[in-house]
C-alpha atoms as a PDB file:
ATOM      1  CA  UNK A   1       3.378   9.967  16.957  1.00  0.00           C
ATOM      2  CA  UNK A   2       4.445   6.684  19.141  1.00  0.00           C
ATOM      3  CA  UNK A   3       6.942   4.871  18.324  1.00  0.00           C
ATOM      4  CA  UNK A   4       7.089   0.733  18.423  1.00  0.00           C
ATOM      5  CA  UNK A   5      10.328  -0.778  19.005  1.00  0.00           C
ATOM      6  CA  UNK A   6      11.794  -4.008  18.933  1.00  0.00           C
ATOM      7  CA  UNK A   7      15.031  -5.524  18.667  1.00  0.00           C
ATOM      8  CA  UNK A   8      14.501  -5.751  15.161  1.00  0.00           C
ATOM      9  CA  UNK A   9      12.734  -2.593  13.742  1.00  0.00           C
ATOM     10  CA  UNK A  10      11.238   0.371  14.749  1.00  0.00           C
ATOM     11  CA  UNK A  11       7.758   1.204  13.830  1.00  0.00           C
ATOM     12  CA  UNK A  12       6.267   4.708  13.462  1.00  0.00           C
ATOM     13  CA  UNK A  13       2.228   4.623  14.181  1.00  0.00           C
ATOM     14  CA  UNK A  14      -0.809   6.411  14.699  1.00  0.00           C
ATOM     15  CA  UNK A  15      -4.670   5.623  16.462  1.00  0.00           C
ATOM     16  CA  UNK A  16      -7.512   6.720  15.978  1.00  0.00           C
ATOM     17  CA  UNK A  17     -10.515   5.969  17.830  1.00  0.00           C
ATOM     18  CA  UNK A  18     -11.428   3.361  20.578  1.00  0.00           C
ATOM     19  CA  UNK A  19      -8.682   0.287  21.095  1.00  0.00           C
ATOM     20  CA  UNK A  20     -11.717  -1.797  22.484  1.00  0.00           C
ATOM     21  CA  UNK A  21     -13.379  -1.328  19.042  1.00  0.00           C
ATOM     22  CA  UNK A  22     -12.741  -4.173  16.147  1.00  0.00           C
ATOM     23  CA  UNK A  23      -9.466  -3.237  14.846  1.00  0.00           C
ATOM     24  CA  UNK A  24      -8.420  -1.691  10.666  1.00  0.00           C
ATOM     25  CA  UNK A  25      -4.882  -1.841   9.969  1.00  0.00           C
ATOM     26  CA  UNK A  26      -3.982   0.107   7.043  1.00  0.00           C
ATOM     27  CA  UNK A  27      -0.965   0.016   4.935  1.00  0.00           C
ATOM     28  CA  UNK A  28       0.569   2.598   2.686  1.00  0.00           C
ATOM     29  CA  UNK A  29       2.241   1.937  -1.422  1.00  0.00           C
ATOM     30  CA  UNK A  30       5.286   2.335  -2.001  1.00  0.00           C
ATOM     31  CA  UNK A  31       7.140   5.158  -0.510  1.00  0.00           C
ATOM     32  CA  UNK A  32       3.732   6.305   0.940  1.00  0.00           C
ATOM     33  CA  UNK A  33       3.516   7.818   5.161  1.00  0.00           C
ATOM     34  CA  UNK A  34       0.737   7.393   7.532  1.00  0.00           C
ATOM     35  CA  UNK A  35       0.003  11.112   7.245  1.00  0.00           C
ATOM     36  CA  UNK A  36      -0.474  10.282   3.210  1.00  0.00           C
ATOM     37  CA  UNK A  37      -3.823   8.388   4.211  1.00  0.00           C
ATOM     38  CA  UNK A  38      -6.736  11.244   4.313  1.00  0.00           C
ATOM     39  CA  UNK A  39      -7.347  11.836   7.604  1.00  0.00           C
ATOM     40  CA  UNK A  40     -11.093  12.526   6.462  1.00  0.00           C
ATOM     41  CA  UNK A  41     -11.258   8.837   5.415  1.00  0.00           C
ATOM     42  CA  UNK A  42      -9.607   7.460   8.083  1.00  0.00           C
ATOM     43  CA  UNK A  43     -11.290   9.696  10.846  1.00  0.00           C
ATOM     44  CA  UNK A  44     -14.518   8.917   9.222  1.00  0.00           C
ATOM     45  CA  UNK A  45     -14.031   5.257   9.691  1.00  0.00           C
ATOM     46  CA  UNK A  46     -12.979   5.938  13.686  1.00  0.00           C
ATOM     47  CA  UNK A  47     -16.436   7.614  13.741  1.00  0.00           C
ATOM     48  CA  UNK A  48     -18.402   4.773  12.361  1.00  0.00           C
ATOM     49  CA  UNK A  49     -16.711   2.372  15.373  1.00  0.00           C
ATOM     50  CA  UNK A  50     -13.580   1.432  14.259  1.00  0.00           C
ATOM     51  CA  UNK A  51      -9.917   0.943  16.227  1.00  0.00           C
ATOM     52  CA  UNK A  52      -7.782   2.708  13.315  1.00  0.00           C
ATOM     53  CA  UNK A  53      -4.252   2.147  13.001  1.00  0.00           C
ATOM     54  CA  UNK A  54      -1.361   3.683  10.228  1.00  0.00           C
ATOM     55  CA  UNK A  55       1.900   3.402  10.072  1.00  0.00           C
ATOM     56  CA  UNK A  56       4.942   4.099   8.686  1.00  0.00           C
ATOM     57  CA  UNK A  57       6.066   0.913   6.237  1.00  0.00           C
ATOM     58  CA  UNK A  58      10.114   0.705   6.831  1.00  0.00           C
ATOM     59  CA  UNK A  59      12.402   2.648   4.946  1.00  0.00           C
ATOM     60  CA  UNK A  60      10.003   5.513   5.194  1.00  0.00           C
ATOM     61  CA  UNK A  61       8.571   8.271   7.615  1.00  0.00           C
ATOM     62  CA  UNK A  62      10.062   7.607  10.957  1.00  0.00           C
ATOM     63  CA  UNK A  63      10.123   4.098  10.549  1.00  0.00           C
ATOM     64  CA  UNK A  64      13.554   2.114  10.428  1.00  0.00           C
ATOM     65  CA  UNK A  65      15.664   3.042   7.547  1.00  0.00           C
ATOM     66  CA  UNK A  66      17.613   0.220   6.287  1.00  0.00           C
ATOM     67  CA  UNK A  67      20.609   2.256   4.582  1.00  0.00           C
ATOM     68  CA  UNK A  68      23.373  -0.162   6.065  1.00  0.00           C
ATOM     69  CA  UNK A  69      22.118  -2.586   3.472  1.00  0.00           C
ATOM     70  CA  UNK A  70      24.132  -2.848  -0.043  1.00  0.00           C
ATOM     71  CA  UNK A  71      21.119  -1.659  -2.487  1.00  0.00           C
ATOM     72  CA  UNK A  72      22.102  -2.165  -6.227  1.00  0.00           C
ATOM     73  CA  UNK A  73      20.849   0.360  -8.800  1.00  0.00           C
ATOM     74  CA  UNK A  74      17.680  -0.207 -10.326  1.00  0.00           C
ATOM     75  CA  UNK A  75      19.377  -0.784 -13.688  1.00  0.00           C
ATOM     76  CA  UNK A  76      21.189  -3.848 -12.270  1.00  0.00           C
ATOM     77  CA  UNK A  77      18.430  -4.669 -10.578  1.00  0.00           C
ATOM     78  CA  UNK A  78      16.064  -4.800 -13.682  1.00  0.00           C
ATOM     79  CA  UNK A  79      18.892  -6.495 -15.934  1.00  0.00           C
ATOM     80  CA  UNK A  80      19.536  -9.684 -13.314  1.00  0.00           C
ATOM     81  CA  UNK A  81      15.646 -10.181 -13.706  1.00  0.00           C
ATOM     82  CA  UNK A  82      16.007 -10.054 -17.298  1.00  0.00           C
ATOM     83  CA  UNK A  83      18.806 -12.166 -17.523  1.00  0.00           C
ATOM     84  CA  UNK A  84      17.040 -14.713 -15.087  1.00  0.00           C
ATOM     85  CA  UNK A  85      20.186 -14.157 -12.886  1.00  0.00           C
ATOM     86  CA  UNK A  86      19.381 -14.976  -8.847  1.00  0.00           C
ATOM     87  CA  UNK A  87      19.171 -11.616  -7.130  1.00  0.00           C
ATOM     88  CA  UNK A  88      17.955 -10.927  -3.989  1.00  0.00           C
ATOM     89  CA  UNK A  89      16.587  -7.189  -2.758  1.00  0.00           C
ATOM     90  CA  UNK A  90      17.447  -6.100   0.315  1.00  0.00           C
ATOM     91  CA  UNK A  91      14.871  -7.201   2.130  1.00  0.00           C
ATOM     92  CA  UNK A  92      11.315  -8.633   0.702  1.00  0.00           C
ATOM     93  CA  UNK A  93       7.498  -7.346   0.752  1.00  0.00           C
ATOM     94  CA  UNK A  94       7.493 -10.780   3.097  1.00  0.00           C
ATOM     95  CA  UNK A  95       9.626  -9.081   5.287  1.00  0.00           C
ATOM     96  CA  UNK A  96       7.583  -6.042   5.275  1.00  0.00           C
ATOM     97  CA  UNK A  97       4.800  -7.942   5.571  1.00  0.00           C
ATOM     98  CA  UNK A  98       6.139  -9.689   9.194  1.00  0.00           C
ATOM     99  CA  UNK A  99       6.612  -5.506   9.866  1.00  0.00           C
ATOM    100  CA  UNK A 100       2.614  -5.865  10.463  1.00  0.00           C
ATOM    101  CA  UNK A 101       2.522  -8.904  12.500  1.00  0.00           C
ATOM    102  CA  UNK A 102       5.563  -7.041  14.575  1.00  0.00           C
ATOM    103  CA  UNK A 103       3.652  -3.770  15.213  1.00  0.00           C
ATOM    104  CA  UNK A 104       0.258  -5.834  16.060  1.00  0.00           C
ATOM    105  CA  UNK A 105       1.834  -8.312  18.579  1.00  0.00           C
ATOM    106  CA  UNK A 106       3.265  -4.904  20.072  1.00  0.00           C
ATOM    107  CA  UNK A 107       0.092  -3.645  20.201  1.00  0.00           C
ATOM    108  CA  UNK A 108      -1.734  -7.030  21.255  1.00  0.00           C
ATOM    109  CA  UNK A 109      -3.726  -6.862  18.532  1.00  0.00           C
ATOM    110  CA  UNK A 110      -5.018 -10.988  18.062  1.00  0.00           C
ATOM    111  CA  UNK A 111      -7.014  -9.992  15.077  1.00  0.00           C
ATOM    112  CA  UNK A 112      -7.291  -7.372  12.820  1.00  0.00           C
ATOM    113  CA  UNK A 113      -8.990  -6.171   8.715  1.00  0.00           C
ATOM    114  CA  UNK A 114      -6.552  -5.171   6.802  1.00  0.00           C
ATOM    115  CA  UNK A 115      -6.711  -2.495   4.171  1.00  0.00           C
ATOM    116  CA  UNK A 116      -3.800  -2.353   1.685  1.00  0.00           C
ATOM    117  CA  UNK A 117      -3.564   0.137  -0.959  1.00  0.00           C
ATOM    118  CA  UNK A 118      -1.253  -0.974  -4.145  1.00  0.00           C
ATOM    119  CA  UNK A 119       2.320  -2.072  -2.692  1.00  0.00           C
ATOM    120  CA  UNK A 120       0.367  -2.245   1.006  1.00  0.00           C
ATOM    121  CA  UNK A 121      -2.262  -4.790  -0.795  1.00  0.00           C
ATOM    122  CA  UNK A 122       0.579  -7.082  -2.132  1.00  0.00           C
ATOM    123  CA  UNK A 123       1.315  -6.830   1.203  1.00  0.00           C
ATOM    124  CA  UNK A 124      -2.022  -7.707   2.339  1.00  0.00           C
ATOM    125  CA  UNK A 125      -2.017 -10.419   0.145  1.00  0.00           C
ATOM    126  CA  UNK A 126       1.046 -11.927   1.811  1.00  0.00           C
ATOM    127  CA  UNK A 127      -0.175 -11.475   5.231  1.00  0.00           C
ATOM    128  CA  UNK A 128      -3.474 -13.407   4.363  1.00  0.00           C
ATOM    129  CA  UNK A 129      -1.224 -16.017   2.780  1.00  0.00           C
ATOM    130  CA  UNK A 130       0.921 -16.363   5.527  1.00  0.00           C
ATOM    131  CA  UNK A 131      -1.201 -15.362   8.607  1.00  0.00           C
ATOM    132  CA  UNK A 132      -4.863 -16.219   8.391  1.00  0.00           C
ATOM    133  CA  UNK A 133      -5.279 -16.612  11.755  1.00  0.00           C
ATOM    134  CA  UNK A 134      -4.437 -13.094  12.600  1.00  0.00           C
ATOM    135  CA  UNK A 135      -6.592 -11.540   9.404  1.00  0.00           C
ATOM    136  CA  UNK A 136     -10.415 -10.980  10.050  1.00  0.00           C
ATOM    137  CA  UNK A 137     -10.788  -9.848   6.395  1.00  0.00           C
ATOM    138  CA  UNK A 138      -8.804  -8.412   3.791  1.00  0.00           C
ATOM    139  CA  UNK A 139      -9.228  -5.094   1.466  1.00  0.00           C
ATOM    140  CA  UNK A 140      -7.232  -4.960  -1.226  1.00  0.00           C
ATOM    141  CA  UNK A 141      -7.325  -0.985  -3.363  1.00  0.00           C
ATOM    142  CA  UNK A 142      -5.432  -0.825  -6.251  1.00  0.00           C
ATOM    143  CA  UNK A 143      -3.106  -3.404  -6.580  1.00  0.00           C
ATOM    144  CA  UNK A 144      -2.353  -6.351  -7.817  1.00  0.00           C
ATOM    145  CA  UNK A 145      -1.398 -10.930  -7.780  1.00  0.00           C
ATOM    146  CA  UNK A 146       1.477 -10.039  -9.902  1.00  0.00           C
ATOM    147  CA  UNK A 147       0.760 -12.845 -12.486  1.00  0.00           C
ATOM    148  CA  UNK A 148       2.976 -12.473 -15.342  1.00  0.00           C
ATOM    149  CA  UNK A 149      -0.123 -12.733 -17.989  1.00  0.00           C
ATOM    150  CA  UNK A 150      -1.753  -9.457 -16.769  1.00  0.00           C
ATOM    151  CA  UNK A 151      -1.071  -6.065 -18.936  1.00  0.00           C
ATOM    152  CA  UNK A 152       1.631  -4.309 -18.052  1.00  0.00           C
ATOM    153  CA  UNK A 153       1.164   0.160 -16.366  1.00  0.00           C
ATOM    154  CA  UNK A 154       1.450   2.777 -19.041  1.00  0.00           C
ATOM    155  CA  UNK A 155       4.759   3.612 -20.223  1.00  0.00           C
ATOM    156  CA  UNK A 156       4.576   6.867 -18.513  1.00  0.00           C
ATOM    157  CA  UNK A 157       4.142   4.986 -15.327  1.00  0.00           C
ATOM    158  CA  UNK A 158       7.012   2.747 -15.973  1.00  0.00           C
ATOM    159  CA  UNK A 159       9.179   5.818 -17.282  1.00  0.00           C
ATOM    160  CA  UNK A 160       8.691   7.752 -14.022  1.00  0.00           C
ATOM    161  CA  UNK A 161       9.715   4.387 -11.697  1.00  0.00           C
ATOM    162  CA  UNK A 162      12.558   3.170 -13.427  1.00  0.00           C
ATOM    163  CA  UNK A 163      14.115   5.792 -15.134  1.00  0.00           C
ATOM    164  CA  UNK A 164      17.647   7.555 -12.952  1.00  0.00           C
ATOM    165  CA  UNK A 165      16.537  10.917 -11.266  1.00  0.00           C
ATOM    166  CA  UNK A 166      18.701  12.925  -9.086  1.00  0.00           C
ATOM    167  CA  UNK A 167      17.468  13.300  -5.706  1.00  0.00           C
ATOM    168  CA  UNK A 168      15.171  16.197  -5.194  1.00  0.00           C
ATOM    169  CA  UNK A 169      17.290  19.500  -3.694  1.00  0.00           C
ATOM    170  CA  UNK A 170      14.172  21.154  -2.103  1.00  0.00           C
ATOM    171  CA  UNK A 171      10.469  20.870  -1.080  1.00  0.00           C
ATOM    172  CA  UNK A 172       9.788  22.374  -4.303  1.00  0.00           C
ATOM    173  CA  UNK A 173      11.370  20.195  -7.158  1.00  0.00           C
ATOM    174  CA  UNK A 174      10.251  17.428  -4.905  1.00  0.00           C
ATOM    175  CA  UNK A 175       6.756  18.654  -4.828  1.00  0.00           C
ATOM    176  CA  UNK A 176       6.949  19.440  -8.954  1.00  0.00           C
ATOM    177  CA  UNK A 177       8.643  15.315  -9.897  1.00  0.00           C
ATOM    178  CA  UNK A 178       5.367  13.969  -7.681  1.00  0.00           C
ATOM    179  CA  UNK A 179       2.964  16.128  -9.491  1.00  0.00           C
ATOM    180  CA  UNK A 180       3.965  14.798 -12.771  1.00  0.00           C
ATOM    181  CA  UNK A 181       2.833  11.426 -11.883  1.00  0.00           C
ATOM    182  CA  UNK A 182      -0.013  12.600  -9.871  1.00  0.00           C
ATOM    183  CA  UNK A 183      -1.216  13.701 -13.175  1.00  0.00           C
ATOM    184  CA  UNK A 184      -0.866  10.159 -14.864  1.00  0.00           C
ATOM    185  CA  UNK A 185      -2.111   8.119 -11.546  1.00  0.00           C
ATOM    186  CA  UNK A 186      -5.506  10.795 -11.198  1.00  0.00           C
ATOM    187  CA  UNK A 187      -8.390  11.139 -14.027  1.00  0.00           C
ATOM    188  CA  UNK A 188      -8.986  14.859 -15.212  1.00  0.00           C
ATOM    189  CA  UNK A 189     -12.015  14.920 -13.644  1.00  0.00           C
ATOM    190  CA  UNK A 190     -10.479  14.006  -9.487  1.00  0.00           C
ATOM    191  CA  UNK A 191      -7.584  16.232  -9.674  1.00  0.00           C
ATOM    192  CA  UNK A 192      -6.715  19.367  -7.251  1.00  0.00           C
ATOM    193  CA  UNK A 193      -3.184  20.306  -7.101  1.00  0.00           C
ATOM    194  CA  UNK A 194      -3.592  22.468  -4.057  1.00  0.00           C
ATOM    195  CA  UNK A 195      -4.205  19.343  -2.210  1.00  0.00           C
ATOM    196  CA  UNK A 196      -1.503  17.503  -3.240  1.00  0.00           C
ATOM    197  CA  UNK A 197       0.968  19.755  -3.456  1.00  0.00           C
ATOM    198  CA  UNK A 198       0.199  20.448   0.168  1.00  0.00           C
ATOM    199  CA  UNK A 199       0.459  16.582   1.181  1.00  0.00           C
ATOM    200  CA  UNK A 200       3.662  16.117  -0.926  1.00  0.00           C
ATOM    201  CA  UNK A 201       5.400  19.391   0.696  1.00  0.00           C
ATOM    202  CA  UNK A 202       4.360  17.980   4.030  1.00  0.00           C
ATOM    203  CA  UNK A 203       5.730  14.387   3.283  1.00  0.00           C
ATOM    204  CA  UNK A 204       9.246  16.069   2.096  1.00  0.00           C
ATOM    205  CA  UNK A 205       9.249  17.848   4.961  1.00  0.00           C
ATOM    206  CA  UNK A 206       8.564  15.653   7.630  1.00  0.00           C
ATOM    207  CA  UNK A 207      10.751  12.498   6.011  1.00  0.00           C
ATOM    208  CA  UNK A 208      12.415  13.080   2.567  1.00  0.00           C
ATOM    209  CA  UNK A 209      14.192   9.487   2.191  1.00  0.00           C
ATOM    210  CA  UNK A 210      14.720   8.902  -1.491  1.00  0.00           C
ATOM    211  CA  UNK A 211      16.843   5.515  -0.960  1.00  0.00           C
ATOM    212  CA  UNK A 212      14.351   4.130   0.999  1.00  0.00           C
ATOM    213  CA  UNK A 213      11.974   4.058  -2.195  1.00  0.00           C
ATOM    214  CA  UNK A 214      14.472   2.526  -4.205  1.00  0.00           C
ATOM    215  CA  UNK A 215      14.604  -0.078  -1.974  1.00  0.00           C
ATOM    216  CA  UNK A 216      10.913  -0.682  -1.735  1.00  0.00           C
ATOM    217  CA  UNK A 217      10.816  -0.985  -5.502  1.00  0.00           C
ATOM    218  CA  UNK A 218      13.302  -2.914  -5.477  1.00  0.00           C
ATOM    219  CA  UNK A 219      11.000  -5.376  -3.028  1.00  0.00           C
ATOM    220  CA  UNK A 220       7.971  -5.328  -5.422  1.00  0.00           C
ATOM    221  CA  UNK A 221      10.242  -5.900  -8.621  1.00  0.00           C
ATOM    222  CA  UNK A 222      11.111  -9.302  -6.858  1.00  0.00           C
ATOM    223  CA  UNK A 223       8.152 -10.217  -5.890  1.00  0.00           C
ATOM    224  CA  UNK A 224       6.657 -13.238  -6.587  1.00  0.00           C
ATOM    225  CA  UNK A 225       3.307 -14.409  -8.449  1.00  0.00           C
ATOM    226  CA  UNK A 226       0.902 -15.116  -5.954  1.00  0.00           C
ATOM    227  CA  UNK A 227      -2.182 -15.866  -8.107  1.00  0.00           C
ATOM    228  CA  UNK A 228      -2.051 -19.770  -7.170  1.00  0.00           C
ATOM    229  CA  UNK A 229      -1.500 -19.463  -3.374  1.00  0.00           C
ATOM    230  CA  UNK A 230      -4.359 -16.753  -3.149  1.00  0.00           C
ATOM    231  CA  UNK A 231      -7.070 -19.442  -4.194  1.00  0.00           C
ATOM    232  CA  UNK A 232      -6.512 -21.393  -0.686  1.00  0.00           C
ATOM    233  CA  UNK A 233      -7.394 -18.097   1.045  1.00  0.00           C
ATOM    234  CA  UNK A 234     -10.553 -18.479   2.704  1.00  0.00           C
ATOM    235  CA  UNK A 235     -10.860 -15.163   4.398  1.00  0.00           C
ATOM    236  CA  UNK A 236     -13.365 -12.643   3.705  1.00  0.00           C
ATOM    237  CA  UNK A 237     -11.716 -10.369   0.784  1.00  0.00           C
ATOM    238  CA  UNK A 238     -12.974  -6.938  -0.406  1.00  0.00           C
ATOM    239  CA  UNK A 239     -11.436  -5.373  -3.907  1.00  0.00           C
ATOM    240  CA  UNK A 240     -11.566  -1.710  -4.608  1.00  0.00           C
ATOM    241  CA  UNK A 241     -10.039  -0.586  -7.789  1.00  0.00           C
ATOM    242  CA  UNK A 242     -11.168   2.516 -10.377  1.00  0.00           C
ATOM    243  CA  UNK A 243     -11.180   1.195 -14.132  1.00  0.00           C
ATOM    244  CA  UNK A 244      -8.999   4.109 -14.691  1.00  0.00           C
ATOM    245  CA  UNK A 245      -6.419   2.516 -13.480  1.00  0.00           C
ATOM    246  CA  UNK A 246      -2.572   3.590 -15.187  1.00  0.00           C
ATOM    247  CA  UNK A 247      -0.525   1.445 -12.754  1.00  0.00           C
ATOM    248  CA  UNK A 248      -2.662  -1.361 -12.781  1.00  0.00           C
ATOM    249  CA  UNK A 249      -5.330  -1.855 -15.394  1.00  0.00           C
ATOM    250  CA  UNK A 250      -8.657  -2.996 -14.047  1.00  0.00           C
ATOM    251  CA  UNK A 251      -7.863  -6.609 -15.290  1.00  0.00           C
ATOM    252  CA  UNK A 252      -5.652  -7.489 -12.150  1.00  0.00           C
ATOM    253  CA  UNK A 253      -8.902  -6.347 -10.079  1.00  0.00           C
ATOM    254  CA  UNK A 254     -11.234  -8.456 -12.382  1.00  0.00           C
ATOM    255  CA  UNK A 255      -7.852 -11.846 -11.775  1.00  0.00           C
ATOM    256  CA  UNK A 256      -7.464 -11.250  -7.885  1.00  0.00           C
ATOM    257  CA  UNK A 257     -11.446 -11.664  -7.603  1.00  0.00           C
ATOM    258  CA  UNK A 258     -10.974 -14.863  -9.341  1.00  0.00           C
ATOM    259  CA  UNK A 259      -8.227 -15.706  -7.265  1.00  0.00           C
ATOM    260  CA  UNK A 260      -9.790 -15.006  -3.848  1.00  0.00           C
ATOM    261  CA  UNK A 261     -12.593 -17.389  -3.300  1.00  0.00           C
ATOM    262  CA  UNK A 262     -14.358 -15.757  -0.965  1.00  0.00           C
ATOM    263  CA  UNK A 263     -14.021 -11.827  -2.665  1.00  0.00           C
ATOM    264  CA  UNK A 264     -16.317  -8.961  -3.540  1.00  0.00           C
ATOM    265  CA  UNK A 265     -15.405  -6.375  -6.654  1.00  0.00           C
ATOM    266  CA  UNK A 266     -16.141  -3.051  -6.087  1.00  0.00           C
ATOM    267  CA  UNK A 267     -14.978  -1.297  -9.522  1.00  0.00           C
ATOM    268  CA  UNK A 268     -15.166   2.522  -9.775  1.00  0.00           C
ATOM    269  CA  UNK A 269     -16.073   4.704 -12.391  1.00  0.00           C
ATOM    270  CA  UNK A 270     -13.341   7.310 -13.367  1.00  0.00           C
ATOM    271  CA  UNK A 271     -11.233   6.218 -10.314  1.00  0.00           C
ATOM    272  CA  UNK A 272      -6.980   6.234 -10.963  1.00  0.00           C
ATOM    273  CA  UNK A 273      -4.351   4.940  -8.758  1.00  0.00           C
ATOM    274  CA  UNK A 274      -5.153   7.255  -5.994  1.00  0.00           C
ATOM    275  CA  UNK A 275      -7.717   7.980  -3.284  1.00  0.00           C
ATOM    276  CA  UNK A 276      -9.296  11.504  -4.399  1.00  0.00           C
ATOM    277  CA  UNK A 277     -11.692  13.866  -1.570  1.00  0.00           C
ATOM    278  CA  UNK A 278     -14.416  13.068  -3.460  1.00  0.00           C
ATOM    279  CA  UNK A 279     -14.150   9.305  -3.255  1.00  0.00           C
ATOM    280  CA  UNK A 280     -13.545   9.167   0.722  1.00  0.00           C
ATOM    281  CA  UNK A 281     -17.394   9.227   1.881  1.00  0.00           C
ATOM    282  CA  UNK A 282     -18.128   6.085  -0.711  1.00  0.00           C
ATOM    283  CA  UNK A 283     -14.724   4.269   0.208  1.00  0.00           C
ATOM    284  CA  UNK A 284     -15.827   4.374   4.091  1.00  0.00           C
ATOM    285  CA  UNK A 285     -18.727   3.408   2.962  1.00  0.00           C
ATOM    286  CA  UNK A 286     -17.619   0.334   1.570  1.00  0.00           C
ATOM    287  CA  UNK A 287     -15.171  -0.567   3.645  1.00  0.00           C
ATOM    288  CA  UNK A 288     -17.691  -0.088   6.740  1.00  0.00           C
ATOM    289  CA  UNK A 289     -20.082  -2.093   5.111  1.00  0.00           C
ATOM    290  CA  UNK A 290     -17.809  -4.960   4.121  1.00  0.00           C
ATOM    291  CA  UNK A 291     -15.846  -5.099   7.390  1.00  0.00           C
ATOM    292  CA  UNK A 292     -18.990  -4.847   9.572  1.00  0.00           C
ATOM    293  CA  UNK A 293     -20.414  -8.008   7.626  1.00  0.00           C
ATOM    294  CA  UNK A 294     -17.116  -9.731   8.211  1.00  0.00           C
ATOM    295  CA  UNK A 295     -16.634  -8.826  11.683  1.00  0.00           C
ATOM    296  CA  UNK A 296     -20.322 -10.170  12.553  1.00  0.00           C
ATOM    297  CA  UNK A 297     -19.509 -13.236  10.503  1.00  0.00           C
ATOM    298  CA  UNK A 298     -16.254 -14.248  12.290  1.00  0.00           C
END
């Protein structure tokens, strides 16, 4: 997999399809690789005409790891917030945001859609925010504005995030802590352990990096609202989100529509906070469909 590099950062990526073709940039959640997209999805979308780009968010995969910088514990983290104390993270989802513009002026990308899925559509958000003129649309799966007034994940969720763990010792208690929540994030119905265990064992063993997730979370904790800035954004906006959502109930779907002016909802029946096999073929679907319009329209 190529590697980006500037004086700054280093960027681990991956392309498939035709560079002459309209461009979809996709970014990963938290602690997520580029080999954690399906490969089914994104090949399919390569097929259908599409320049397809994933990469490595920092702190994770073979990206830049930012381990120089002072990270406090979550705890402390979660109690200055509390306490309405002035903390900053070590870096921002701003920062990780400019991460994109990096890798496409590398690339000499002008233009590209962006798909973001949970923290990579707060992302999104921010890079549609900050640099319309290099968005030709934005998708937005399973995330969120981050307005205070919207319900809060499942306690399970919130137990699993912020609650000490030892790092994992092998591929197999790491691959056994990730299935636990890949049983809250999936419905009964879209769940197949072989797969996942199989992704998970190959994301431990091609980048294990457990510091670089705290520091991610520690990103999104900080983040601010961005309800109020996201009604000036005229781009075209697509929002995919299941209404079986644990991390983020289907209301912060139904508020970013509202938010984004010029936005379609696509809400999915019996859809988590996840991408499962059998949802790929509709998702390129809609993201074909939605881009194509968007790409004619520009």
């Amino acid at each position: 997999m190529p590697l980006f590099n500037d004086n700054h950062i280093t960027i681990c990526y991956e392309t498939f399809g035709n560079a002459n073709n309209p461009c979809l940039i996709f970014i990963s959640g938290i602690n997520g690789q580029l080999i954690n997209w399906p490969i089914e999805m994104i090949q399919g979308l390569a097929d259908q005409g599409w320049y397809v780009i994933t990469f490595d968010n920092r702190d994770v995969g073979f990206s830049s790891y930012y381990d120089h910088i002072h990270s406090p514990s979550i705890a402390e983290a979660i109690m200055a917030k509390h306490q309405n104390i002035v903390f900053l993270p070590p870096y921002s989802l701003e920062d990780m945001a400019k991460d994109v513009i990096t890798l496409m002026n590398g690339l000499e990308i002008k233009k590209a859609h962006i798909v973001g899925i949970s923290m990579g559509g707060i992302i999104t958000q921010l890079l549609a925010i900050n640099y319309p003129e290099r968005l030709l649309s934005l998708t937005c799966i399973a995330t969120t504005s981050g307005d205070p007034h919207l319900p809060s994940a499942k306690p399970e969720v919130l137990k699993f995030f912020f609650a000490p763990r030892k790092p994992a010792e092998d591929v197999e208690s790491y691959v056994n802590a990730m299935l636990d929540i890949y049983k809250i994030y999936y419905h009964p119905d879209h769940r197949n352990e072989k797969i996942v265990r199989d992704m998970y064992a190959k994301s431990y063993l091609r980048a294990y990096h457990p510091e670089g997730f705290k520091r991610q979370l520690l990103a999104m904790l900080f983040a601010k609202p961005r309800g109020d800035q996201l009604k000036s954004v005229q781009l075209p906006s697509l929002i995919i989100h299941g209404d079986d959502d644990p991390v983020f109930p289907v209301e912060h779907a139904n508020y970013l529509a509202q938010c984004l002016p010029n936005s379609r909802l696509e809400i999915i029946e019996k859809l988590g906070h996840g991408l499962p096999e059998c949802f790929y073929e509709r998702i390129v679907e809609t993201i074909t469909r939605a881009a194509q319009a968007q790409y004619n329209s520009a």
